[in-house]
Protein backbone atom coordinates (compact mmCIF):
# COMPACT_ATOMS: atom_id res chain seq x y z
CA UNK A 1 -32.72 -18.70 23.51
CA UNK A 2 -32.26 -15.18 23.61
CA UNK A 3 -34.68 -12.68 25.56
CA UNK A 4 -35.43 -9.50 24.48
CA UNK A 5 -36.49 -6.93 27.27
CA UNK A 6 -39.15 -4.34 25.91
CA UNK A 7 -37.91 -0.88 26.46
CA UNK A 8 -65.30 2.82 18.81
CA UNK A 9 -65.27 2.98 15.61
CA UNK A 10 -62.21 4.77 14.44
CA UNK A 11 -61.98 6.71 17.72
CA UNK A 12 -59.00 8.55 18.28
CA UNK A 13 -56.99 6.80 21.19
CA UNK A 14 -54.70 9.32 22.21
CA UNK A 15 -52.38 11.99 20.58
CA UNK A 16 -48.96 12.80 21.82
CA UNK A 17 -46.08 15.62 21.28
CA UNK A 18 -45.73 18.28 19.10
CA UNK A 19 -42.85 17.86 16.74
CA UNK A 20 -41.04 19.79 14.50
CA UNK A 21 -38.20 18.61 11.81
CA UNK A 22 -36.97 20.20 9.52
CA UNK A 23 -39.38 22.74 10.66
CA UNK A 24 -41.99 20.61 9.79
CA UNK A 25 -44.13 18.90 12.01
CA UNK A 26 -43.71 15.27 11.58
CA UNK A 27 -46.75 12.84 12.30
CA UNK A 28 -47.23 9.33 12.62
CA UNK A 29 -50.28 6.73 13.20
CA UNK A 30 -50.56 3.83 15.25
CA UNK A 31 -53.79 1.46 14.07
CA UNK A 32 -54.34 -1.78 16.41
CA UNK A 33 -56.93 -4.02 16.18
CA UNK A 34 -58.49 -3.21 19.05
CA UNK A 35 -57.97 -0.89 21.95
CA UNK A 36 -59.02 -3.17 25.05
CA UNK A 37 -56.61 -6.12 23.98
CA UNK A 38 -53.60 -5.73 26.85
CA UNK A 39 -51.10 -6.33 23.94
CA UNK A 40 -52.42 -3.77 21.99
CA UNK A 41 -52.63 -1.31 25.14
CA UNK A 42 -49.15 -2.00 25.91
CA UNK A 43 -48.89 -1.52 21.99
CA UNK A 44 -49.84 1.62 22.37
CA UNK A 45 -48.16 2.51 25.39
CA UNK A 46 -44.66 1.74 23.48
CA UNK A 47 -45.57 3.76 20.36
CA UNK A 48 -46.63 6.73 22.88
CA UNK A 49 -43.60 6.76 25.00
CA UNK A 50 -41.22 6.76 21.69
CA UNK A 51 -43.06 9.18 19.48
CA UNK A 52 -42.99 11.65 23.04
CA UNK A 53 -39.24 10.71 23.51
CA UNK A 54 -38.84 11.80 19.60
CA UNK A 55 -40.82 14.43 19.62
CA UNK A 56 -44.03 13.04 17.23
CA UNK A 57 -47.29 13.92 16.83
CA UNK A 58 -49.04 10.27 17.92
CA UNK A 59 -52.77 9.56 16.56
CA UNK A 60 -54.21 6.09 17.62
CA UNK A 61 -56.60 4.32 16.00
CA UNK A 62 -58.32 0.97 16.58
CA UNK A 63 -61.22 -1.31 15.80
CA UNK A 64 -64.40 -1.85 17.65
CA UNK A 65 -63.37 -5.59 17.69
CA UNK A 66 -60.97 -8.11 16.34
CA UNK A 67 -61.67 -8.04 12.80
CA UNK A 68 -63.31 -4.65 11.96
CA UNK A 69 -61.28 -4.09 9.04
CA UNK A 70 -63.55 -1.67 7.56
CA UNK A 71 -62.68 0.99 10.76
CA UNK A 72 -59.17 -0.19 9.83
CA UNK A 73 -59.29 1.12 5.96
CA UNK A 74 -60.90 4.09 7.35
CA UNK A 75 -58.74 4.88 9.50
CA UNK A 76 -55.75 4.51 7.37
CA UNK A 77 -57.44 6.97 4.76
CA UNK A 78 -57.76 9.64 7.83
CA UNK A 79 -53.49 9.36 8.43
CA UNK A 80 -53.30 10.08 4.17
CA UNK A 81 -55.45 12.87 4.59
CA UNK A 82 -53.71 14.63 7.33
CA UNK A 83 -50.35 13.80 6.15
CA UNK A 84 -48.89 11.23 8.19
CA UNK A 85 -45.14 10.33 7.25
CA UNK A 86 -45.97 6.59 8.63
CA UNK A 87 -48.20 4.38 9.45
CA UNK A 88 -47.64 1.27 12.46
CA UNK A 89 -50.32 -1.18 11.40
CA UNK A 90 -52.08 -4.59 13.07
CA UNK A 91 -54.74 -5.71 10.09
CA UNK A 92 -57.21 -7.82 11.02
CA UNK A 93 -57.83 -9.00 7.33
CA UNK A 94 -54.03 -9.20 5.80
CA UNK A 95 -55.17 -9.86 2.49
CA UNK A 96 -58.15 -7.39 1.99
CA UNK A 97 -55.94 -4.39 3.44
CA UNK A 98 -53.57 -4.44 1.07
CA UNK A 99 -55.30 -2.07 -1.82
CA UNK A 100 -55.48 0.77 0.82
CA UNK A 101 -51.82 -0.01 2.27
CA UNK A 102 -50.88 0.83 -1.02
CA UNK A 103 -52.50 3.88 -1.52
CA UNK A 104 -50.71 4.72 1.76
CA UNK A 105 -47.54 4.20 0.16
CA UNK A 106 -48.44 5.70 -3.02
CA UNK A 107 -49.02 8.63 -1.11
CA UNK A 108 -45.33 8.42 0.53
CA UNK A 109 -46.22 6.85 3.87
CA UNK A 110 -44.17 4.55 5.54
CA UNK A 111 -45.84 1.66 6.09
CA UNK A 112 -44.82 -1.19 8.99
CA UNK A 113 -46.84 -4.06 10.11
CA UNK A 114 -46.30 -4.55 13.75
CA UNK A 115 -47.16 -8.46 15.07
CA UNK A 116 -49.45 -9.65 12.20
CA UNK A 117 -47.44 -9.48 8.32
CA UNK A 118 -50.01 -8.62 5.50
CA UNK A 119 -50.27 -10.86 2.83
CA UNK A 120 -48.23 -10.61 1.07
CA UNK A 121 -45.60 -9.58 3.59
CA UNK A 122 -43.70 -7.20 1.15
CA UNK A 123 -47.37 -5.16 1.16
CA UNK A 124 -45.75 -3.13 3.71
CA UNK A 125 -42.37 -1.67 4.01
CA UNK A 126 -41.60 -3.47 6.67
CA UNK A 127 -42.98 -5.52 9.21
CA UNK A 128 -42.11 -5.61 12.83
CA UNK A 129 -42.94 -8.84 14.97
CA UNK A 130 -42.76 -11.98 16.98
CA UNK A 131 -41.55 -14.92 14.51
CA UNK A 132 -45.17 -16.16 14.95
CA UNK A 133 -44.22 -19.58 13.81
CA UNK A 134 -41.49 -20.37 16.03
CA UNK A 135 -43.87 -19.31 18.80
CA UNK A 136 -46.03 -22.00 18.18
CA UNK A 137 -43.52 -24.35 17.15
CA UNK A 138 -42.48 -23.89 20.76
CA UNK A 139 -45.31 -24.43 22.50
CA UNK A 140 -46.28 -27.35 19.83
CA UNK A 141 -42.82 -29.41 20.98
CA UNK A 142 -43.24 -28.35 24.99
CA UNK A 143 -46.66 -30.00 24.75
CA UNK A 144 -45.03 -32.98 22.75
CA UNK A 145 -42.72 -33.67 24.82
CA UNK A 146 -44.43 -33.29 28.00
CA UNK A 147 -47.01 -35.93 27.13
CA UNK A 148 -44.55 -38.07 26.27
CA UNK A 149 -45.68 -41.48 24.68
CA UNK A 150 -49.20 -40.29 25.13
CA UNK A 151 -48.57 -37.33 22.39
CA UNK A 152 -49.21 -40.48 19.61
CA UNK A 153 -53.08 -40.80 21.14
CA UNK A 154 -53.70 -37.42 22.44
CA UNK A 155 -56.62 -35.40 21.33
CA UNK A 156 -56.43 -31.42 20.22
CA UNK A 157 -58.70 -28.77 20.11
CA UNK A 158 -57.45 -26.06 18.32
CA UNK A 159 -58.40 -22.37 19.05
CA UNK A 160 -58.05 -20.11 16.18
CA UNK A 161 -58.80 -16.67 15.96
CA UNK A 162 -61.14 -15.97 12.69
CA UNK A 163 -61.98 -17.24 10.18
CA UNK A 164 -60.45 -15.16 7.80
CA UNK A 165 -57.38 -16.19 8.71
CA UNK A 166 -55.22 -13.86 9.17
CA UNK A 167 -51.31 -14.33 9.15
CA UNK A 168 -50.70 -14.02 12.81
CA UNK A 169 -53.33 -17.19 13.46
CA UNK A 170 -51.88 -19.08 10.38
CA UNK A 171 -48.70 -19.15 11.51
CA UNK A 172 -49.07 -19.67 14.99
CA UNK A 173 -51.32 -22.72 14.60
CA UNK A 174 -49.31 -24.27 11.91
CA UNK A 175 -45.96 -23.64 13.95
CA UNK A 176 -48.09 -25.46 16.79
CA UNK A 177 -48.92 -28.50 14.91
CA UNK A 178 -45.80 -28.61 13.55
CA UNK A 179 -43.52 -28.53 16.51
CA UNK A 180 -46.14 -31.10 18.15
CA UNK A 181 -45.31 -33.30 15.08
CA UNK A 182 -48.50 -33.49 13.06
CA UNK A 183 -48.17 -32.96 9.41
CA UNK A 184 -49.58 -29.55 8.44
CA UNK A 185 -50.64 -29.77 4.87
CA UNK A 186 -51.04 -26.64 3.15
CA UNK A 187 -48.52 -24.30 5.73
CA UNK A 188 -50.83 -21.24 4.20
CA UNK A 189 -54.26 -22.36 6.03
CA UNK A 190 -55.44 -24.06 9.14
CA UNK A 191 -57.87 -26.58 8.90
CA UNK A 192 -56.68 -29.13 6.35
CA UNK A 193 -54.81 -31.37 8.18
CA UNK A 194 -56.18 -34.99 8.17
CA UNK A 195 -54.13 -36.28 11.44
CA UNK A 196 -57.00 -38.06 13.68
CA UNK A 197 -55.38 -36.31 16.80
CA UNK A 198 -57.05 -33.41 15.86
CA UNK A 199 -60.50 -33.13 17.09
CA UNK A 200 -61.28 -29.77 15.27
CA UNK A 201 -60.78 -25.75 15.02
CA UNK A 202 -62.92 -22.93 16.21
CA UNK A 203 -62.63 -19.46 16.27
CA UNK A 204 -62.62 -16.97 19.09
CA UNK A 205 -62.17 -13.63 17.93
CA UNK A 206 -58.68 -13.47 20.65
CA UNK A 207 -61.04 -12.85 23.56
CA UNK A 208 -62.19 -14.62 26.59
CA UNK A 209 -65.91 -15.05 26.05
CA UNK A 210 -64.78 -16.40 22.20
CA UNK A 211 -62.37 -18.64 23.65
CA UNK A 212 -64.91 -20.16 26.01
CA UNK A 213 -67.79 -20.53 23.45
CA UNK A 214 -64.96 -22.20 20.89
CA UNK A 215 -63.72 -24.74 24.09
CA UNK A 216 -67.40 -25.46 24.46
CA UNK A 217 -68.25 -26.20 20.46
CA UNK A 218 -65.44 -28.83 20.41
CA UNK A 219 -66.19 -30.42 23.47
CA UNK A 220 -69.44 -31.09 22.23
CA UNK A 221 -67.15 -32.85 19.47
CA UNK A 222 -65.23 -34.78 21.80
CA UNK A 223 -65.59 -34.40 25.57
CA UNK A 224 -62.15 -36.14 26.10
CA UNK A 225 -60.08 -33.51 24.66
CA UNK A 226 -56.99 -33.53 26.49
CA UNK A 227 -54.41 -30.92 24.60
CA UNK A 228 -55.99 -27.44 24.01
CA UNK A 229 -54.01 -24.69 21.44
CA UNK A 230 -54.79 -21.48 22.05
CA UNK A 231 -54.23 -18.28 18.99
CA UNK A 232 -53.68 -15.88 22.65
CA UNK A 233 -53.81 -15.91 26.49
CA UNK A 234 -57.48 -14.21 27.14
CA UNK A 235 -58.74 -17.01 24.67
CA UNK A 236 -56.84 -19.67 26.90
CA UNK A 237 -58.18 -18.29 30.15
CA UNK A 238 -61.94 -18.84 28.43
CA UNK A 239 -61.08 -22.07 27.04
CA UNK A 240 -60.09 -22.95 30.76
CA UNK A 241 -63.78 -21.56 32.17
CA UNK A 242 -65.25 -24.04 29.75
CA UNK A 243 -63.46 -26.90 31.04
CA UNK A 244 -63.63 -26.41 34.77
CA UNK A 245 -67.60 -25.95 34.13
CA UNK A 246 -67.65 -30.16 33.44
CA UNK A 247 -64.45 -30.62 35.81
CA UNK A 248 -61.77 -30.76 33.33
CA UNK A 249 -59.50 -28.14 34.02
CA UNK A 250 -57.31 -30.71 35.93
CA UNK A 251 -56.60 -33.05 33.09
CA UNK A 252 -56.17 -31.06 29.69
CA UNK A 253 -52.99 -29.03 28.98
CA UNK A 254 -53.62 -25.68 27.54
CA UNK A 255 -50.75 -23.83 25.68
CA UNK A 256 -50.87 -20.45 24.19
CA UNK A 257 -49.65 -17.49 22.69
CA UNK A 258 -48.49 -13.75 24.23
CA UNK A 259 -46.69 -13.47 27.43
CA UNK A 260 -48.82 -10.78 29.16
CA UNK A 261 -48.60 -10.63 32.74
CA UNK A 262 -52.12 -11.78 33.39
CA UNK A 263 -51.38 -14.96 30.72
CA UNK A 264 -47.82 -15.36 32.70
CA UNK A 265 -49.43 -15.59 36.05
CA UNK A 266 -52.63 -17.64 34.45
CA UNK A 267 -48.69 -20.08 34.07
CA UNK A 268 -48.01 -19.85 37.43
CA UNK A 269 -51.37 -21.14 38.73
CA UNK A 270 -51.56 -23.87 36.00
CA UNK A 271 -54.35 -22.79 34.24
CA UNK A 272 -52.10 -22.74 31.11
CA UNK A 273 -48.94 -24.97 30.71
CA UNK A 274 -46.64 -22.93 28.56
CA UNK A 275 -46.64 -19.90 26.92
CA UNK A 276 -44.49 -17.93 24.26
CA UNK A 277 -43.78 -14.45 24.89
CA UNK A 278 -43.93 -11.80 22.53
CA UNK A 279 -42.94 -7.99 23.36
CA UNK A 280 -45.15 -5.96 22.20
CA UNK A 281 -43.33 -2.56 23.45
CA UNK A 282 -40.27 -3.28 21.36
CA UNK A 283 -42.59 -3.58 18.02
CA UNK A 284 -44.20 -0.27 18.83
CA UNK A 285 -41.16 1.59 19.41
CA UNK A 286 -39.15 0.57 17.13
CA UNK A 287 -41.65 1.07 14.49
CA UNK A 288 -41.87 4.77 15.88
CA UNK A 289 -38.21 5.10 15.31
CA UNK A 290 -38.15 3.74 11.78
CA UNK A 291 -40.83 6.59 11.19
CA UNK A 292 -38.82 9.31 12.14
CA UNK A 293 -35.63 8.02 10.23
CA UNK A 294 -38.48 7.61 7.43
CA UNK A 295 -39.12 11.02 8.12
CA UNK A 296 -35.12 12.51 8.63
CA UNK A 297 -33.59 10.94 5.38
CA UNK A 298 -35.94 8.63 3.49
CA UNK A 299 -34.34 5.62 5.01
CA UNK A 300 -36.56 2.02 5.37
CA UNK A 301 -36.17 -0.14 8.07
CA UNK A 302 -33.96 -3.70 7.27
CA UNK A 303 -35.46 -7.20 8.20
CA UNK A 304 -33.14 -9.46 10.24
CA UNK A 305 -30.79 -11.60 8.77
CA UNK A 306 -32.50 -14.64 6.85
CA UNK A 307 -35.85 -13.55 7.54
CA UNK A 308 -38.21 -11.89 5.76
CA UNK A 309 -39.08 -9.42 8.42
CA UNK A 310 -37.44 -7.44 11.80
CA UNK A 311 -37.97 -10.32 14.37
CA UNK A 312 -38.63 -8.75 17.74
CA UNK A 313 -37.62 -12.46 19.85
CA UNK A 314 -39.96 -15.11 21.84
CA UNK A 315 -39.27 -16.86 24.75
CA UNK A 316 -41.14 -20.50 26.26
CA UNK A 317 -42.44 -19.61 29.87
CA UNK A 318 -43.04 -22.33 32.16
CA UNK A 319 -42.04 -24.08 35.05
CA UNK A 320 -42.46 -27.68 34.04
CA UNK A 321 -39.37 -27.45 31.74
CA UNK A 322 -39.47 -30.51 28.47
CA UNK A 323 -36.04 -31.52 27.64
CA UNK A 324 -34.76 -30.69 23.99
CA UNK A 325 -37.35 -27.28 24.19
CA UNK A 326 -35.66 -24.02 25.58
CA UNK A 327 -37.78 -22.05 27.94
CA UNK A 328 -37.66 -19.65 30.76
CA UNK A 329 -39.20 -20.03 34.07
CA UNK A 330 -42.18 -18.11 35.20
CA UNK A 331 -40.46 -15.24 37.30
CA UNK A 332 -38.17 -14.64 34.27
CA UNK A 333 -41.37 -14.35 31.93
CA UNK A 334 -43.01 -12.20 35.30
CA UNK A 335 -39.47 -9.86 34.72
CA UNK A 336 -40.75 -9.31 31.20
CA UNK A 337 -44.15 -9.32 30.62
CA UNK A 338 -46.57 -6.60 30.13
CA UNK A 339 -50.24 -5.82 30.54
């Protein structure tokens, strides 16, 4: 597999450099979905460094919580207003964005999506992200495989992150289900599938405290849950509270989503089995890049090959290795984490 190194309402986050080109200044946005979130920090961190490096005047945005979307449509009115060349975008509703993204563009801003694609994904000009799928395709087979003969009778939980739905939970969950073998229905939604393994879904807004509250709901369901998905790491690490409050947190394999240091170490004490890394710094600063050659010649950034978007690369941390799933051990995922 190859690894790829990384380089409240509407409050302004930070604002960086003072650019000039063309001898005009050139400005960009960065809007996140929230702005405690370590991937969106280290988001933000990535867009900051680049638009200093580049010489680009920075304003951050983000939402009180996961799934403010209003602050989010505000927000990206504010970077029309003051004439923003481009806008670096995580929506927490991909569908209900849209209208405004377009005005946006209308108004001859570069759009990108950074982690999460908009629906649809050609909404924006380009989107810059983990292949979200394959990410939980990966964990999906690792916890397949690992349980062996026992995958045919285990029992899931399954630990969305709203119930709107947006891409990014979509396609992690059904690349989860799918690499773990369970047919996923409609590939466009979560929550259809009729496969008796699956005890249920709950939402937990990405955090810990939701992620703990949604591991207690389905417990309630079925105390004998045994294979726990998880939309992000902070969610795992509350799903893992819930569990060693009845004395389960020996017994039930919890995979998840992100690669942050704190979910990378949360590995390396077994709290969570595997995890797929995503690199948050690389979205943010490439994004920042294709702004300014937005800004230079008028020039859009191109998706990779065969995809439908610029894939930014996951990796499988763990070290309980499955054979026939590619993965990287902990103190390779410690080299390249973040957070």
């Amino acid at each position: 597999m190859k690894k790829i190194i990384a380089g409240t309402a509407m409050a302004l986050i930070a604002t960086t450099g003072a650019a000039m080109a063309d001898g005009h200044s050139v400005s960009a946005c960065l809007i996140t979905k929230t702005d405690t979130n370590p991937f969106f920090v280290k988001m933000r961190e990535g867009a900051s460094a680049k638009a200093e490096e580049l010489g680009i005047e920075l304003s951050s945005f983000a939402g009180k919580v996961d799934g403010d979307h209003e602050t989010q449509v505000q927000a990206i009115e504010t970077c029309i207003a003051n004439g923003a060349k481009g806008i670096l975008l995580t929506a927490s509703d991909t569908a209900s964005i849209v209208p405004v993204v377009q005005q946006a563009r209308d108004a001859g801003l570069l759009v990108i999506a950074l982690d999460t694609p908009l629906e649809p994904i050609d909404a924006a000009d380009m989107t810059f992200a983990t292949d979200n799928f394959l990410a939980g395709e990966l964990i999906g087979a690792w916890a397949a495989a690992t349980l062996g003969d026992a995958a045919a009778d285990a029992k899931i939980g399954m630990l969305d992150l709203a119930i709107s739905q947006p891409t990014v939970g979509v396609l992690r969950d059904q690349g989860f289900l799918t690499g773990f073998g369970i047919d996923v229905k409609d590939p466009n939604k979560w929550g259809d599938e009729d496969d008796p393994r699956i005890v249920g879904n709950d939402v937990t807004a990405g955090n810990e405290e939701g992620g703990r509250r949604a591991m207690e709901n389905l417990l309630a369901k079925d105390p004998f849950i045994n294979v726990v998905y998880t939309i992000n790491e902070p969610a795992a690490a509350g799903a893992y509270e819930a569990l060693k409050a009845i004395g389960r947190e020996n017994d039930v394999l919890i995979v998840s989503v992100d690669g942050g240091c704190p979910g990378v170490q949360n590995v390396a004490e077994g709290v969570i089995g595997a995890t797929s890394q995503q690199y948050p710094l690389l979205m943010a600063s490439l994004g920042i890049e294709a702004i300014a050659q937005w800004a230079k010649d008028g020039t859009k950034p191109a998706a990779t090959d065969g995809k439908a978007f610029f894939d930014t690369g996951v990796a499988l941390v763990t070290d309980k290795p499955a054979d026939g799933v590619e993965s990287i051990s902990v103190a390779e995922g410690t080299d390249l984490c973040w957070g």
